[in-house]
PDB file of N, CA and C in Angstrom:
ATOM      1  N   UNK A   1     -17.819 -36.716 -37.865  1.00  0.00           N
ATOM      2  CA  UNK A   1     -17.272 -35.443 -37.455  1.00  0.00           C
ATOM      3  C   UNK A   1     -15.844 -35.661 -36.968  1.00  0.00           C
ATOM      4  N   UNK A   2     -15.149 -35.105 -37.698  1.00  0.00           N
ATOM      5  CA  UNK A   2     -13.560 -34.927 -36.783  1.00  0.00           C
ATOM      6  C   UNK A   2     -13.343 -34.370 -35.673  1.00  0.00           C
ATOM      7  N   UNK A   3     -12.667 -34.773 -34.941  1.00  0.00           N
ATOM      8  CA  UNK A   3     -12.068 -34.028 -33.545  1.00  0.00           C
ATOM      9  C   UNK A   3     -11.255 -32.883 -33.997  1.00  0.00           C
ATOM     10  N   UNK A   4     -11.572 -31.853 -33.014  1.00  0.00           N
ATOM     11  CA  UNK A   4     -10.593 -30.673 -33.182  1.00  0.00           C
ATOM     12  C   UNK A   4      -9.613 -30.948 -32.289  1.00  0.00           C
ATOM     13  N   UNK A   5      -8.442 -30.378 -32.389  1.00  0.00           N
ATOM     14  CA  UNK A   5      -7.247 -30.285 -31.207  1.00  0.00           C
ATOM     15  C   UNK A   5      -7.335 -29.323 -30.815  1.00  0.00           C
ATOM     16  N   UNK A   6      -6.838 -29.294 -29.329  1.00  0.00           N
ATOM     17  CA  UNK A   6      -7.641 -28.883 -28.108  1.00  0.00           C
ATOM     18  C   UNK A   6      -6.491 -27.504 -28.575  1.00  0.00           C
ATOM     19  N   UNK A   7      -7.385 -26.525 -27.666  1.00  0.00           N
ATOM     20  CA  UNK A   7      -6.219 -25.536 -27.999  1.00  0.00           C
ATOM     21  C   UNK A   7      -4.717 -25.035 -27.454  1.00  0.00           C
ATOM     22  N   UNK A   8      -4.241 -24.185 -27.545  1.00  0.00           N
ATOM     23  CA  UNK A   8      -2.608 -23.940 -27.652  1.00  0.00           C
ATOM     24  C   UNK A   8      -2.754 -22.763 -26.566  1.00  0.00           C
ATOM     25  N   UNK A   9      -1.694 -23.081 -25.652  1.00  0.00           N
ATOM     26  CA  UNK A   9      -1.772 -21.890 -24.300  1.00  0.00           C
ATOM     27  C   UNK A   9      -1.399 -20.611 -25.055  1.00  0.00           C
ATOM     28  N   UNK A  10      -1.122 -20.425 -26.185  1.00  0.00           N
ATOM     29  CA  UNK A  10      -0.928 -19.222 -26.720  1.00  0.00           C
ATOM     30  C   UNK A  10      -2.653 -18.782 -27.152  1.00  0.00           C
ATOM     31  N   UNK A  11      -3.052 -19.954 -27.927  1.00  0.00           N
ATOM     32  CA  UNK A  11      -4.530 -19.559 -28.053  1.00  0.00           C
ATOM     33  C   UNK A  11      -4.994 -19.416 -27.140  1.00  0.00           C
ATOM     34  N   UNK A  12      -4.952 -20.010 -25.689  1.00  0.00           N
ATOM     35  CA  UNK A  12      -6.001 -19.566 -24.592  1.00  0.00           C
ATOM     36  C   UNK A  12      -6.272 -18.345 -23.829  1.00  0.00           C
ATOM     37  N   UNK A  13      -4.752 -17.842 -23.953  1.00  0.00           N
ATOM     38  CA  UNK A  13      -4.334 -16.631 -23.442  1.00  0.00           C
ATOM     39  C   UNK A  13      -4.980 -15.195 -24.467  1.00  0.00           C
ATOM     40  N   UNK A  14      -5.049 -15.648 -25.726  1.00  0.00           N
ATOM     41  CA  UNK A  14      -4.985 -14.714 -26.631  1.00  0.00           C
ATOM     42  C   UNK A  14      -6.911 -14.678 -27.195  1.00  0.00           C
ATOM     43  N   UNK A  15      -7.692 -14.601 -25.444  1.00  0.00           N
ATOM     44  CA  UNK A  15      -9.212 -14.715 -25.427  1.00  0.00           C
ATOM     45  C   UNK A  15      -9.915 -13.615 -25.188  1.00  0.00           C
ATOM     46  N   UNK A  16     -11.114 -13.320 -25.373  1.00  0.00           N
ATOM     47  CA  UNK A  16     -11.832 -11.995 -24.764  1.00  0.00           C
ATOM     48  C   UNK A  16     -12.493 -12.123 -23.434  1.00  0.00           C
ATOM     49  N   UNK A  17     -12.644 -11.109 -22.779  1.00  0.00           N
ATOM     50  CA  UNK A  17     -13.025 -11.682 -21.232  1.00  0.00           C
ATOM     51  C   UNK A  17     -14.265 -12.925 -21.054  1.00  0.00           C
ATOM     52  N   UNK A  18     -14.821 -12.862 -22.004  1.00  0.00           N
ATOM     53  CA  UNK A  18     -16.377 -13.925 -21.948  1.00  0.00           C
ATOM     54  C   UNK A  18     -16.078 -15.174 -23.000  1.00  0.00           C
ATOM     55  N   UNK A  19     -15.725 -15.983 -23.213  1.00  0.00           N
ATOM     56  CA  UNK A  19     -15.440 -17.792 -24.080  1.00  0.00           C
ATOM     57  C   UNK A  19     -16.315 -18.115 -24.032  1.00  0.00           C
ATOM     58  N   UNK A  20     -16.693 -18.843 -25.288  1.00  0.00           N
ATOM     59  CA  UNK A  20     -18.124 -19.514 -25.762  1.00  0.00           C
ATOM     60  C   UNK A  20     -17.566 -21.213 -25.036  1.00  0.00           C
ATOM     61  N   UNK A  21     -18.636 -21.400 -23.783  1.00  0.00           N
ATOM     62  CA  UNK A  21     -19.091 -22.542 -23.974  1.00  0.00           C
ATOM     63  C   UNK A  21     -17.985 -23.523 -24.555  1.00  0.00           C
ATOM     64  N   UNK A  22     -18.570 -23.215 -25.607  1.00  0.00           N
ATOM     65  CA  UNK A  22     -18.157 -24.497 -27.200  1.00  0.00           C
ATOM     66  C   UNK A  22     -17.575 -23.832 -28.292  1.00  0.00           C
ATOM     67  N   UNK A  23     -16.842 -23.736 -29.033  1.00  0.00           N
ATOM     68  CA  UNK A  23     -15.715 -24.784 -28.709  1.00  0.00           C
ATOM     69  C   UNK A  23     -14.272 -24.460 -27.413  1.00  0.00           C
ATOM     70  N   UNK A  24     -14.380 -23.008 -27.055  1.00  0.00           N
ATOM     71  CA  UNK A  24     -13.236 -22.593 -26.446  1.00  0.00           C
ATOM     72  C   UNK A  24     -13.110 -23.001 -24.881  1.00  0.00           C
ATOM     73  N   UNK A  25     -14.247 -23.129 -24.436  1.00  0.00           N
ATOM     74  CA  UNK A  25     -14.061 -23.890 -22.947  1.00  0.00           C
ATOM     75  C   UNK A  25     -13.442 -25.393 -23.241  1.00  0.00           C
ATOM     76  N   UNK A  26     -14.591 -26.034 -24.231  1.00  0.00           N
ATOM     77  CA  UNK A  26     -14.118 -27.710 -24.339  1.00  0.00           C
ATOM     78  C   UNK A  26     -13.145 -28.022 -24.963  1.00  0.00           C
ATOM     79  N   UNK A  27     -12.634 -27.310 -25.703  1.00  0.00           N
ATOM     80  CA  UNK A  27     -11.118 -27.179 -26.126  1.00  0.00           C
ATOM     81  C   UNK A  27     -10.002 -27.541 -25.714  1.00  0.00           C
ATOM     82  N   UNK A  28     -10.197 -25.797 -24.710  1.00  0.00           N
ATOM     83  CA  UNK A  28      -9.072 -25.523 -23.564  1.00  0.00           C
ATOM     84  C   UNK A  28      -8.974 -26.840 -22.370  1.00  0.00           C
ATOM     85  N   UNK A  29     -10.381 -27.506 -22.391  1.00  0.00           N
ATOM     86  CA  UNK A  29     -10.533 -28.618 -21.531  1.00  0.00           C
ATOM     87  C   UNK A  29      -9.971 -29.898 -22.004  1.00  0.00           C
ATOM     88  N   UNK A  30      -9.858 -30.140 -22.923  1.00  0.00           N
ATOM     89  CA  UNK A  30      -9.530 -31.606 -24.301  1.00  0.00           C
ATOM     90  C   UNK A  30     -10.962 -32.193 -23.691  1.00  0.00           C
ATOM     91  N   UNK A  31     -12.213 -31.625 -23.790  1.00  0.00           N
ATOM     92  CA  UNK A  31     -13.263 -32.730 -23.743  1.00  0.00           C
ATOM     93  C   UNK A  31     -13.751 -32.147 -25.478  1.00  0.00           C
ATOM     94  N   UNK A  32     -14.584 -33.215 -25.511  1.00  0.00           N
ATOM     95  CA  UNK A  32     -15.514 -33.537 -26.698  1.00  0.00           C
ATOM     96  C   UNK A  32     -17.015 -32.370 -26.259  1.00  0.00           C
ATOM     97  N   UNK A  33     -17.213 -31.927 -27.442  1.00  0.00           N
ATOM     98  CA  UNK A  33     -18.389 -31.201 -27.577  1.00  0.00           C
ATOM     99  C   UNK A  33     -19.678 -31.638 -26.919  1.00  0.00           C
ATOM    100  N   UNK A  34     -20.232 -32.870 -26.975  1.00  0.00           N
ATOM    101  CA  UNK A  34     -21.300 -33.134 -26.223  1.00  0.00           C
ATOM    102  C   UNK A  34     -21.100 -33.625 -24.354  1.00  0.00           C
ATOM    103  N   UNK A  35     -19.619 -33.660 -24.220  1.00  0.00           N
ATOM    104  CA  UNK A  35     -19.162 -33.760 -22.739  1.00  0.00           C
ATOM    105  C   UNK A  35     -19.108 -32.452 -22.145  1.00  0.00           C
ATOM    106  N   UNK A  36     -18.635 -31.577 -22.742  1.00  0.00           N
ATOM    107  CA  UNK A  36     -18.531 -30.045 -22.251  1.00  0.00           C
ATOM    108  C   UNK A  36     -20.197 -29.828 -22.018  1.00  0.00           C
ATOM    109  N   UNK A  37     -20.724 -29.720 -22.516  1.00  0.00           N
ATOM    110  CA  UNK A  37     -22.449 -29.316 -22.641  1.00  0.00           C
ATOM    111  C   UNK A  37     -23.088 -30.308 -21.620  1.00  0.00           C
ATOM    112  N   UNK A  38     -22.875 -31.465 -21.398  1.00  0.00           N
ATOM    113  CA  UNK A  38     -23.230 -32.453 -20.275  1.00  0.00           C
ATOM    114  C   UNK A  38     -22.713 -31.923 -19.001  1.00  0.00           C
ATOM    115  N   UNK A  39     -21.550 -31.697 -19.322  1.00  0.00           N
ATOM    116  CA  UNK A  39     -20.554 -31.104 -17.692  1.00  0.00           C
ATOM    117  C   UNK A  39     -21.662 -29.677 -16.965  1.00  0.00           C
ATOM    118  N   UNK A  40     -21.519 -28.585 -18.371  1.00  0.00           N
ATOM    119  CA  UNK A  40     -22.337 -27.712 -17.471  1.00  0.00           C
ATOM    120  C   UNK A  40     -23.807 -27.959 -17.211  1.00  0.00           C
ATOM    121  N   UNK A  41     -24.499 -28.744 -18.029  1.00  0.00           N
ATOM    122  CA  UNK A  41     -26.026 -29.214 -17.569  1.00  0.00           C
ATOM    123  C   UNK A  41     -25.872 -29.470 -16.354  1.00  0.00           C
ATOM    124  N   UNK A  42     -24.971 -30.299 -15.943  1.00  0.00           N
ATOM    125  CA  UNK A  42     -24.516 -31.026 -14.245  1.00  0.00           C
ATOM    126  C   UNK A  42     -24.139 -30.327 -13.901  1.00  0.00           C
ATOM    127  N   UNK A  43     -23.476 -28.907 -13.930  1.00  0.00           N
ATOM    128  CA  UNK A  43     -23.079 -27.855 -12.803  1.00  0.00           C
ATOM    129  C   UNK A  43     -21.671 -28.532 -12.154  1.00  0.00           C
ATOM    130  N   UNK A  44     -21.098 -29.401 -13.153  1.00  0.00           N
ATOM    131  CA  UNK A  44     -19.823 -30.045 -13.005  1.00  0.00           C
ATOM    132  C   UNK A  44     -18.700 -29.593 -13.191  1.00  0.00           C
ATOM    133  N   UNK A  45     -18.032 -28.380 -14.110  1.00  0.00           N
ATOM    134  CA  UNK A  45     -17.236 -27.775 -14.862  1.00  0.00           C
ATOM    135  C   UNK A  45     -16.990 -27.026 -13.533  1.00  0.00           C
ATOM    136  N   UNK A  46     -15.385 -26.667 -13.322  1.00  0.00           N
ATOM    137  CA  UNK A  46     -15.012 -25.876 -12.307  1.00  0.00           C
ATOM    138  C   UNK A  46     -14.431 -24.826 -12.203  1.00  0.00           C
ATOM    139  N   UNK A  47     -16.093 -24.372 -13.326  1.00  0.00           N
ATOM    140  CA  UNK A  47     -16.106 -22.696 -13.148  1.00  0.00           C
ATOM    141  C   UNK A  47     -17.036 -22.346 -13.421  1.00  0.00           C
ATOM    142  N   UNK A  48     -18.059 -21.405 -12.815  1.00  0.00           N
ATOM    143  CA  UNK A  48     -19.396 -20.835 -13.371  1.00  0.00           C
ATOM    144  C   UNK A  48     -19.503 -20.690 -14.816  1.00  0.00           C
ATOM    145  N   UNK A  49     -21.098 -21.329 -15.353  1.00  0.00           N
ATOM    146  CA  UNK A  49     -20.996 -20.873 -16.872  1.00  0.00           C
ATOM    147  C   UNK A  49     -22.308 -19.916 -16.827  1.00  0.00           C
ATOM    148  N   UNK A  50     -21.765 -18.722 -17.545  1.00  0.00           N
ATOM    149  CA  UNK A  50     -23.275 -18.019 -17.393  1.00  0.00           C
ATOM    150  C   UNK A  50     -24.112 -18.111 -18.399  1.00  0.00           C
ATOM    151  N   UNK A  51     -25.221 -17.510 -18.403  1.00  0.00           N
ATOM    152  CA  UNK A  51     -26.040 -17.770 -19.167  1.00  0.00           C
ATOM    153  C   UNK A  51     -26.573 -16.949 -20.085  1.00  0.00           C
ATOM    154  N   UNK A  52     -26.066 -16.338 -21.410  1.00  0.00           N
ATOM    155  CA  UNK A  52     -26.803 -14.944 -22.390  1.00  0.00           C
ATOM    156  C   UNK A  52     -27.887 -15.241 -23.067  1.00  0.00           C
ATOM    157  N   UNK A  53     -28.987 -15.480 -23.019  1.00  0.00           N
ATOM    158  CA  UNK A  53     -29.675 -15.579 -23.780  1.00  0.00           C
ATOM    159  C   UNK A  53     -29.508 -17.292 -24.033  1.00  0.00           C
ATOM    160  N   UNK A  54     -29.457 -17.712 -25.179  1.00  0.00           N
ATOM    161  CA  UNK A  54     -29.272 -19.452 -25.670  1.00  0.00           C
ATOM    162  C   UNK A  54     -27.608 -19.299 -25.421  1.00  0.00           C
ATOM    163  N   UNK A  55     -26.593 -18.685 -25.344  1.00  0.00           N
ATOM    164  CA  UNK A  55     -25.187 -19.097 -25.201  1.00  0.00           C
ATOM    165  C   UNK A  55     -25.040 -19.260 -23.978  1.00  0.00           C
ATOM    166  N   UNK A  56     -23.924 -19.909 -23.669  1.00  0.00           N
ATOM    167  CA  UNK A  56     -23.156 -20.390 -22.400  1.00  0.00           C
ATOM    168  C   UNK A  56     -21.927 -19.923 -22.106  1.00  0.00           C
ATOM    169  N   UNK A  57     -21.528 -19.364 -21.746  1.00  0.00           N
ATOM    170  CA  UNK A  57     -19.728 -18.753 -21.728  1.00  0.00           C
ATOM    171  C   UNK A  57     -19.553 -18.483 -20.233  1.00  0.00           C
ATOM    172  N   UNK A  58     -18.140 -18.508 -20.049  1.00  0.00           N
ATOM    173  CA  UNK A  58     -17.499 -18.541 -18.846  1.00  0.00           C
ATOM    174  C   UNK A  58     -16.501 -17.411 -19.190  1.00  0.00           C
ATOM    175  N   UNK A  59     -16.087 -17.344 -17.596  1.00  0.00           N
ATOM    176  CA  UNK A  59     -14.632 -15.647 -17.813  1.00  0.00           C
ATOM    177  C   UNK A  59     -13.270 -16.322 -18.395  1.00  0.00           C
ATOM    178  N   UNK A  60     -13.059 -15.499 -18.772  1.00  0.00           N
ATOM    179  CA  UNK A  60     -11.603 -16.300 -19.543  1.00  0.00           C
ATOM    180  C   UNK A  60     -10.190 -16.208 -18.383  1.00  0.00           C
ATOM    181  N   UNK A  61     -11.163 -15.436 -17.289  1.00  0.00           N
ATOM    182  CA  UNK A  61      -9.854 -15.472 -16.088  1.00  0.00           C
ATOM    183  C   UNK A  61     -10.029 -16.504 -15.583  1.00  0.00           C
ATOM    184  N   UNK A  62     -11.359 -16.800 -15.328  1.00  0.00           N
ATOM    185  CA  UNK A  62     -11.982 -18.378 -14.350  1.00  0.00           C
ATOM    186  C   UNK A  62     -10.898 -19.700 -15.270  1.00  0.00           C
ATOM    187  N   UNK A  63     -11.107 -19.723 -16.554  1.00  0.00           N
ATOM    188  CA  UNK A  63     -10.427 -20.786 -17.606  1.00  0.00           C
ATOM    189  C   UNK A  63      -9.070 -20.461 -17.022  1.00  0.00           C
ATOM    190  N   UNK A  64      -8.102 -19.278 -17.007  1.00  0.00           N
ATOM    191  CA  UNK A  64      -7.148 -19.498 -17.052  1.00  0.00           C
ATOM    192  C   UNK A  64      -7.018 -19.696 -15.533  1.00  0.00           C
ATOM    193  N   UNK A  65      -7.546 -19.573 -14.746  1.00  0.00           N
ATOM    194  CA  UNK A  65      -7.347 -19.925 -13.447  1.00  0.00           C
ATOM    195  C   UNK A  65      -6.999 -21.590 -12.870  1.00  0.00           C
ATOM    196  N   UNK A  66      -8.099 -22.187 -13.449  1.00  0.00           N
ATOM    197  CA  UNK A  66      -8.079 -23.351 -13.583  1.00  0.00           C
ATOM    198  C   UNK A  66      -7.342 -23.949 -14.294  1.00  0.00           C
ATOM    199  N   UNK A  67      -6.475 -23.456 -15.320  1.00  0.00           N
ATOM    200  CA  UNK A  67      -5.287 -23.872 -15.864  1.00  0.00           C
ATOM    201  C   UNK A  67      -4.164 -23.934 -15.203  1.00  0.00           C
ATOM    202  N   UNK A  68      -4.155 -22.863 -14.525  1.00  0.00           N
ATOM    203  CA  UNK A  68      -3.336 -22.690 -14.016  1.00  0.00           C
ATOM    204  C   UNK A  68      -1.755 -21.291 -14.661  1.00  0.00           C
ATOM    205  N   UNK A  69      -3.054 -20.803 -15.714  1.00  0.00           N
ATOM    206  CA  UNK A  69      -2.588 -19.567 -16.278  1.00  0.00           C
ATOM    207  C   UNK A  69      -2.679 -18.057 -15.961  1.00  0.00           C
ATOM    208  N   UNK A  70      -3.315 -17.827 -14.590  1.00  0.00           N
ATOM    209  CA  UNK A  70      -3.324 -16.949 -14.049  1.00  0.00           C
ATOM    210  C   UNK A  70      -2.268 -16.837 -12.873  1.00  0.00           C
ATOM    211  N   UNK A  71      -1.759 -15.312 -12.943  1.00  0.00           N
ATOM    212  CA  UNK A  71      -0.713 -14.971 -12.224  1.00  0.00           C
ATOM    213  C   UNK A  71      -1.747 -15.054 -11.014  1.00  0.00           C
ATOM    214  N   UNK A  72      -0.605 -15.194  -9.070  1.00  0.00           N
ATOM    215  CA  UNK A  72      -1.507 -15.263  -7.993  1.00  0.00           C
ATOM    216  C   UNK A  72      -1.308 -14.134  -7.817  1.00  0.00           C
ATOM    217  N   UNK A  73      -2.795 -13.584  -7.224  1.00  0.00           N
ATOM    218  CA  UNK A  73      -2.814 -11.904  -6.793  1.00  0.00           C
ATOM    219  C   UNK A  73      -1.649 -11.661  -5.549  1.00  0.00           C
ATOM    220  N   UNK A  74      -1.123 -12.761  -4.703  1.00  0.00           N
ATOM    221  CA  UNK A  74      -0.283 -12.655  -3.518  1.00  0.00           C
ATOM    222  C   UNK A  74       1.106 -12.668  -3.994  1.00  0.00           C
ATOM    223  N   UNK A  75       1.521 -12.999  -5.117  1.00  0.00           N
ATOM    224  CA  UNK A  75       3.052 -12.833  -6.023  1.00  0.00           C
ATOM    225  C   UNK A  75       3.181 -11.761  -6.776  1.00  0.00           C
ATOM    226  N   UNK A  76       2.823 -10.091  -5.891  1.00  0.00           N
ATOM    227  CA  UNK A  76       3.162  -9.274  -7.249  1.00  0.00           C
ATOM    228  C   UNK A  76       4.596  -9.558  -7.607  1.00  0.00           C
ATOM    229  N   UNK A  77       4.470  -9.353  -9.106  1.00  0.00           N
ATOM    230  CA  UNK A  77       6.111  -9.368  -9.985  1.00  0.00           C
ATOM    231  C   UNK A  77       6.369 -10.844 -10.130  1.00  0.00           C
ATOM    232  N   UNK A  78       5.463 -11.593  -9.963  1.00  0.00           N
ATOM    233  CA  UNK A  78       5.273 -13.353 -10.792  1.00  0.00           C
ATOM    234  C   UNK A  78       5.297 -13.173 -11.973  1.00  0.00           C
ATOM    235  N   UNK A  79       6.435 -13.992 -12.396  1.00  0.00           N
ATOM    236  CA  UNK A  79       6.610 -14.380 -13.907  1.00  0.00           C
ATOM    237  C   UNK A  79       5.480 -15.131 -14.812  1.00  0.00           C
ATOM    238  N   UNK A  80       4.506 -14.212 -15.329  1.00  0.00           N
ATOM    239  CA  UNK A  80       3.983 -14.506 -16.380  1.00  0.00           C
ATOM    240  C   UNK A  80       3.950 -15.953 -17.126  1.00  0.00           C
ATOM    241  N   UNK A  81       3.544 -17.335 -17.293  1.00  0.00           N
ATOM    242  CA  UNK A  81       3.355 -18.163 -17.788  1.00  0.00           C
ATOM    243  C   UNK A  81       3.686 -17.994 -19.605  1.00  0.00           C
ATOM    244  N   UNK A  82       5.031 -18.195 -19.723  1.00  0.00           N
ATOM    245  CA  UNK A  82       5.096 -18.229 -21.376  1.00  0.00           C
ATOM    246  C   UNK A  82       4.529 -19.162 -22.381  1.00  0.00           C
ATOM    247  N   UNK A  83       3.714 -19.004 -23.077  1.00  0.00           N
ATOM    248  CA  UNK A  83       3.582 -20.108 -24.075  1.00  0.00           C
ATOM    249  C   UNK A  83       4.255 -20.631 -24.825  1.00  0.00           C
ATOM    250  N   UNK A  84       4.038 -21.992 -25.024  1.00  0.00           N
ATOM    251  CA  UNK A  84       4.745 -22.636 -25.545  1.00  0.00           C
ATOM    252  C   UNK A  84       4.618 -23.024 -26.755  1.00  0.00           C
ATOM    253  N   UNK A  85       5.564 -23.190 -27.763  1.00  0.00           N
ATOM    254  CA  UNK A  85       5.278 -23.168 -29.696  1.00  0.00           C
ATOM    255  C   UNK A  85       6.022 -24.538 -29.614  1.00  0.00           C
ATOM    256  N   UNK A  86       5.003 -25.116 -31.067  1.00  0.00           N
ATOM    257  CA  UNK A  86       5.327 -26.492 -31.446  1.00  0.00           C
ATOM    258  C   UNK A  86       6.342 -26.104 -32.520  1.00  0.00           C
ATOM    259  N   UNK A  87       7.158 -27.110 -32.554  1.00  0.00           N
ATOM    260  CA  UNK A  87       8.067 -27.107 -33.977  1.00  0.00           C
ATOM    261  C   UNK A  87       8.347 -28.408 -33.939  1.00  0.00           C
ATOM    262  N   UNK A  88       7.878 -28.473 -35.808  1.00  0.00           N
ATOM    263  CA  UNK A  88       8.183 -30.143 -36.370  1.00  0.00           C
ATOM    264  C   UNK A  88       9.512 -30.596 -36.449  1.00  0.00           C
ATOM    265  N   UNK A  89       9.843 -31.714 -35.917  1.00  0.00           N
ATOM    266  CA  UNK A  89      11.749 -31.922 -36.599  1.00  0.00           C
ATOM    267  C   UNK A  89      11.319 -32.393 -37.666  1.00  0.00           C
ATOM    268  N   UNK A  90      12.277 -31.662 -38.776  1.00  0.00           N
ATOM    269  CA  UNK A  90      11.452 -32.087 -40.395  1.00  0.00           C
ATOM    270  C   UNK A  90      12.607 -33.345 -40.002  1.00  0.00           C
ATOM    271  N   UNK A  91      13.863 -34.385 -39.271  1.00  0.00           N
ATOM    272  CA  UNK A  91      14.278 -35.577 -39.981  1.00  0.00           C
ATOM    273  C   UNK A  91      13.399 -36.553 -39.075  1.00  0.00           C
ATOM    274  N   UNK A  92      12.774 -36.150 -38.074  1.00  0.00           N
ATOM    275  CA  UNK A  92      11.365 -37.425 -38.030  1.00  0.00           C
ATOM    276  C   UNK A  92      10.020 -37.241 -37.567  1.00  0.00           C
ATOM    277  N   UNK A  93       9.681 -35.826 -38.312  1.00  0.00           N
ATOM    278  CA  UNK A  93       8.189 -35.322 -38.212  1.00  0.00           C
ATOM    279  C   UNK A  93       7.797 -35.271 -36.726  1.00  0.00           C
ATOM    280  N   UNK A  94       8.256 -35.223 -35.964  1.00  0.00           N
ATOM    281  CA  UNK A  94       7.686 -35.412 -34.883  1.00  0.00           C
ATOM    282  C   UNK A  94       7.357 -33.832 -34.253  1.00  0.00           C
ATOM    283  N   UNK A  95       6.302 -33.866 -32.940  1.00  0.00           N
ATOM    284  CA  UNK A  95       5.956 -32.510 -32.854  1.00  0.00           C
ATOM    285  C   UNK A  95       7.465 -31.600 -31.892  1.00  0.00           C
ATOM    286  N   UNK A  96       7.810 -30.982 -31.110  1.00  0.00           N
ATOM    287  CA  UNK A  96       8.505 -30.765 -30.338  1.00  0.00           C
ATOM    288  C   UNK A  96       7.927 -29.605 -29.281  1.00  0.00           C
ATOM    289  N   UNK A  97       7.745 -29.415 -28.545  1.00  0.00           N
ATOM    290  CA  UNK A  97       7.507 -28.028 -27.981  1.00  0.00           C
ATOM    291  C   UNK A  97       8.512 -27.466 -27.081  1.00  0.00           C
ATOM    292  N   UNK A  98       8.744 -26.555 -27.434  1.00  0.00           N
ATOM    293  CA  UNK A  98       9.308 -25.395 -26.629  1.00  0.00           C
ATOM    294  C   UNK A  98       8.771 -24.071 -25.974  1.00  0.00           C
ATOM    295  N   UNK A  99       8.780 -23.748 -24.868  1.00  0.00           N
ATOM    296  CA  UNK A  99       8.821 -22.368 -24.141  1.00  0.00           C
ATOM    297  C   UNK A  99       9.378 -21.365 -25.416  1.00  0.00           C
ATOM    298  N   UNK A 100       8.206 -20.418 -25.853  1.00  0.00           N
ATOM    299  CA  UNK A 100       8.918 -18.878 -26.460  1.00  0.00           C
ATOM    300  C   UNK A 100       9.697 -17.982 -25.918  1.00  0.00           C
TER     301      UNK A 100
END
């Protein structure tokens, strides 16, 4: 099985209030699929995961909280966290990132 790359603060931001578990919690986390699923068995992950039926999902405010992608309720008029876009230098492939 290949590894996925973890996701892009543009992808994390761009979530519905409830994230599956798998892959979008362990993602946003850079853990591996059977570490994410171990973490919440252990009640380790530091953020409630609830429980629907057989799925597992967490709030996508709790994720961005813990990112550190949520504005603080005590800073009204806090500047918004911009995401940041990769661009290749095509003369030595390399990744680059920049703030949008």
């Amino acid at each position: 099985m290949t590894a996925r790359a973890a996701l892009t603060i543009a992808e994390i931001l761009d979530q519905p209030a409830l994230v599956p578990l798998w892959p979008t919690v362990g993602r946003a986390l850079g853990l591996a699929e059977s570490t994410t699923y171990q973490l919440a068995a252990e009640n380790r992950l530091p953020f409630e995961v609830i429980r629907l039926g057989r799925r597992r999902v967490a709030r996508t405010v709790d994720l961005h909280r813990f990112l550190g992608l949520a504005g603080n309720d005590d800073s009204a008029g806090a500047a918004t966290p911009t995401p940041s876009v990769e661009h290749v230098n095509e003369s030595t492939g390399q990744q680059i990132r920049s703030a949008q």
